[in-house]
C-alpha atoms as a PDB file:
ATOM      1  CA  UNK A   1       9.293  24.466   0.310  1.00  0.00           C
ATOM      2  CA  UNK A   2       7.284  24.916  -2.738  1.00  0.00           C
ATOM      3  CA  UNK A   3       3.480  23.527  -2.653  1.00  0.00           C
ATOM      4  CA  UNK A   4       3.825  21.088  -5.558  1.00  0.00           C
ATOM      5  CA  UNK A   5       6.086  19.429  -3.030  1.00  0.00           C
ATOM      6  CA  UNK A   6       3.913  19.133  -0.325  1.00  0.00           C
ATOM      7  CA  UNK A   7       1.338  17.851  -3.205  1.00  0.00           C
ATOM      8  CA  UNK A   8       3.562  15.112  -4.259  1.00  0.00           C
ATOM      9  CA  UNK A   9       4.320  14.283   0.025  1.00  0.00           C
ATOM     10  CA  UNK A  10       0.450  13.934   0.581  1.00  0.00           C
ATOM     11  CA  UNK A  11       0.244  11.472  -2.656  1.00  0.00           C
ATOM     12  CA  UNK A  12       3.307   9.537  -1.351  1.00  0.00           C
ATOM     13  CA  UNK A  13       1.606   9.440   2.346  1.00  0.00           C
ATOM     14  CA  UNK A  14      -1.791   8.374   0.362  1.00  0.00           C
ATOM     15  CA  UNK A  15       0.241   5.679  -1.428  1.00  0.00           C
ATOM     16  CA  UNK A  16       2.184   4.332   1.571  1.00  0.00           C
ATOM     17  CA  UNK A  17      -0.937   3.743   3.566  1.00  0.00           C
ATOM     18  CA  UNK A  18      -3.196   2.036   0.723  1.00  0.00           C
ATOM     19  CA  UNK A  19      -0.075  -0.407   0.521  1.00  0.00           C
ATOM     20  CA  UNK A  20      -0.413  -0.780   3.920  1.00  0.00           C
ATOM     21  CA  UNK A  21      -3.926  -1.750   3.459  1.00  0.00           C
ATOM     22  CA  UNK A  22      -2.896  -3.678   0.736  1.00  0.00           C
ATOM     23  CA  UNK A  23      -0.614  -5.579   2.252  1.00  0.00           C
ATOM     24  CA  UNK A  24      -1.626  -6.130   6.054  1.00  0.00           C
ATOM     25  CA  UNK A  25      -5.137  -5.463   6.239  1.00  0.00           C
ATOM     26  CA  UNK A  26      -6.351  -7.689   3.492  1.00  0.00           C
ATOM     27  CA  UNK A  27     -10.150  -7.741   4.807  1.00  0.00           C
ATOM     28  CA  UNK A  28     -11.248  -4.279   4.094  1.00  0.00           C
ATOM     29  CA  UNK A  29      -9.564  -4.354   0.694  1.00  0.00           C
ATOM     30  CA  UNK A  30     -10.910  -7.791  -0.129  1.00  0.00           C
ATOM     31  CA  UNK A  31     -14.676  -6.289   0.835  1.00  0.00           C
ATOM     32  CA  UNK A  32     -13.838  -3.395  -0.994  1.00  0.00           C
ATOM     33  CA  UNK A  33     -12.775  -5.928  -4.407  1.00  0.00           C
ATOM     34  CA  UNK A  34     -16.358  -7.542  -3.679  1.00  0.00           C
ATOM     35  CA  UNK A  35     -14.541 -10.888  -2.565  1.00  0.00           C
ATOM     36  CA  UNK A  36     -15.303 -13.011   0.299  1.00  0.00           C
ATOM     37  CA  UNK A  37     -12.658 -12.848   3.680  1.00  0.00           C
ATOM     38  CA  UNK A  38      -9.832 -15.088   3.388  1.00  0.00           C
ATOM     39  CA  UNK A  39     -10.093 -18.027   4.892  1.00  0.00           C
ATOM     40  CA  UNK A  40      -9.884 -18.517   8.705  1.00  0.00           C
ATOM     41  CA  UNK A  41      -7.095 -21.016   8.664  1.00  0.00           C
ATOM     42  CA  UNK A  42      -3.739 -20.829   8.322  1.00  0.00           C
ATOM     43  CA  UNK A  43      -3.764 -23.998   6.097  1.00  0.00           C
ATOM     44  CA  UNK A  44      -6.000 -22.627   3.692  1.00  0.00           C
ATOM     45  CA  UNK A  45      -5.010 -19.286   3.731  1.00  0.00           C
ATOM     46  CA  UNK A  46      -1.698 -20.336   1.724  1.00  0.00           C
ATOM     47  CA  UNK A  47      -4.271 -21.772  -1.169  1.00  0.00           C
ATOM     48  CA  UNK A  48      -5.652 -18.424  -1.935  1.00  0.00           C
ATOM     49  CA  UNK A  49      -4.073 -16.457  -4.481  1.00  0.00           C
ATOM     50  CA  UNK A  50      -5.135 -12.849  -4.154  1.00  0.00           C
ATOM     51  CA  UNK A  51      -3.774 -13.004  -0.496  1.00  0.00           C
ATOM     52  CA  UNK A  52      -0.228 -12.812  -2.004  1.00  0.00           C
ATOM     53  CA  UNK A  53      -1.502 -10.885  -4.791  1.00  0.00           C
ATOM     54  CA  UNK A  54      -2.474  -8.019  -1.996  1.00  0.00           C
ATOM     55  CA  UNK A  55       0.488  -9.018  -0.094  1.00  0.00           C
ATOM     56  CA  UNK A  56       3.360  -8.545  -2.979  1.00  0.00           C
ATOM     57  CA  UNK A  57       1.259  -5.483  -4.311  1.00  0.00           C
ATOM     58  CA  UNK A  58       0.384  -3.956  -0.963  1.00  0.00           C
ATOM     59  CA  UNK A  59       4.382  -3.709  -0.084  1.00  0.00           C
ATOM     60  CA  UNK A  60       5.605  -2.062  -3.772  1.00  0.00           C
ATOM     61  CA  UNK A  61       2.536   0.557  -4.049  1.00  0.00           C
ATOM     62  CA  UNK A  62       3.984   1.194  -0.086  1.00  0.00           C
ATOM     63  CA  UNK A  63       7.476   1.577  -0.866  1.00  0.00           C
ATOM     64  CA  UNK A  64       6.820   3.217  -4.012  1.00  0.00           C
ATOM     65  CA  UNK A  65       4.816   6.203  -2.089  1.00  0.00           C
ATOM     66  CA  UNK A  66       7.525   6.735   0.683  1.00  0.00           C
ATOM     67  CA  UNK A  67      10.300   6.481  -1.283  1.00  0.00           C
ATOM     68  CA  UNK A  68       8.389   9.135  -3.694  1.00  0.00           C
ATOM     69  CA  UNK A  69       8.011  11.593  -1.092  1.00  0.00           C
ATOM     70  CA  UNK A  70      10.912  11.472   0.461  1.00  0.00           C
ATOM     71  CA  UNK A  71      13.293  11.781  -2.509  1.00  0.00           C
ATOM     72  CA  UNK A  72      10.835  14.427  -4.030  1.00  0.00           C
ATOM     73  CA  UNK A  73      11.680  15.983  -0.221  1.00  0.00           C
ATOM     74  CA  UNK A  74      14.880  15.245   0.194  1.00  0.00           C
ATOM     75  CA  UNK A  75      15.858  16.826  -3.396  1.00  0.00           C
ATOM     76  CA  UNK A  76      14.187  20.445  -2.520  1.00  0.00           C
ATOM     77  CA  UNK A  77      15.972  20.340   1.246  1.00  0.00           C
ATOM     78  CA  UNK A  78      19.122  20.699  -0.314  1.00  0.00           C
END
C-alpha cells in the first residue's frame, strides 16, 4: 500500500475521533471553545444552541473521516 494512503487513513482516523469529540463529549470541546459546560439539566440542555451545533457537526466531520479512509483504502485494495 503506498504511504500517501496510510497518510490520508491517519487524517480520516484524526477526523473520526474529533467528531467523536464533537459530538459526544461536548465538555472538553466546549472548554476548549472557551465556553462554559452545558447545563446540568436535561430541561435546559435542549435551550442551548451550540450543544446541537457540536452534536450535528461532531457526527458529519466523523463520518466524513471514516468514510475518507476507507474509500481512499478500499480503492488501492483492489
Amino acid at each position: 500500500m503506498p504511504g500517501y494512503v496510510i497518510v490520508i487513513d491517519l487524517f480520516g482516523i484524526a477526523l473520526a475521533v474529533i467528531g467523536f469529540n464533537m459530538a459526544f463529549r461536548q465538555a472538553a470541546v466546549r472548554r476548549l471553545l472557551g465556553r462554559t459546560a452545558a447545563p446540568s439539566s436535561a430541561a435546559h440542555e435542549e435551550d442551548d444552541p451550540l450543544t446541537y451545533v457540536l452534536r450535528i457537526a461532531g457526527v458529519m466531520v466523523m463520518i466524513f473521516g471514516i468514510v475518507l479512509g476507507g474509500m481512499m483504502t478500499l480503492f488501492h485494495m483492489t
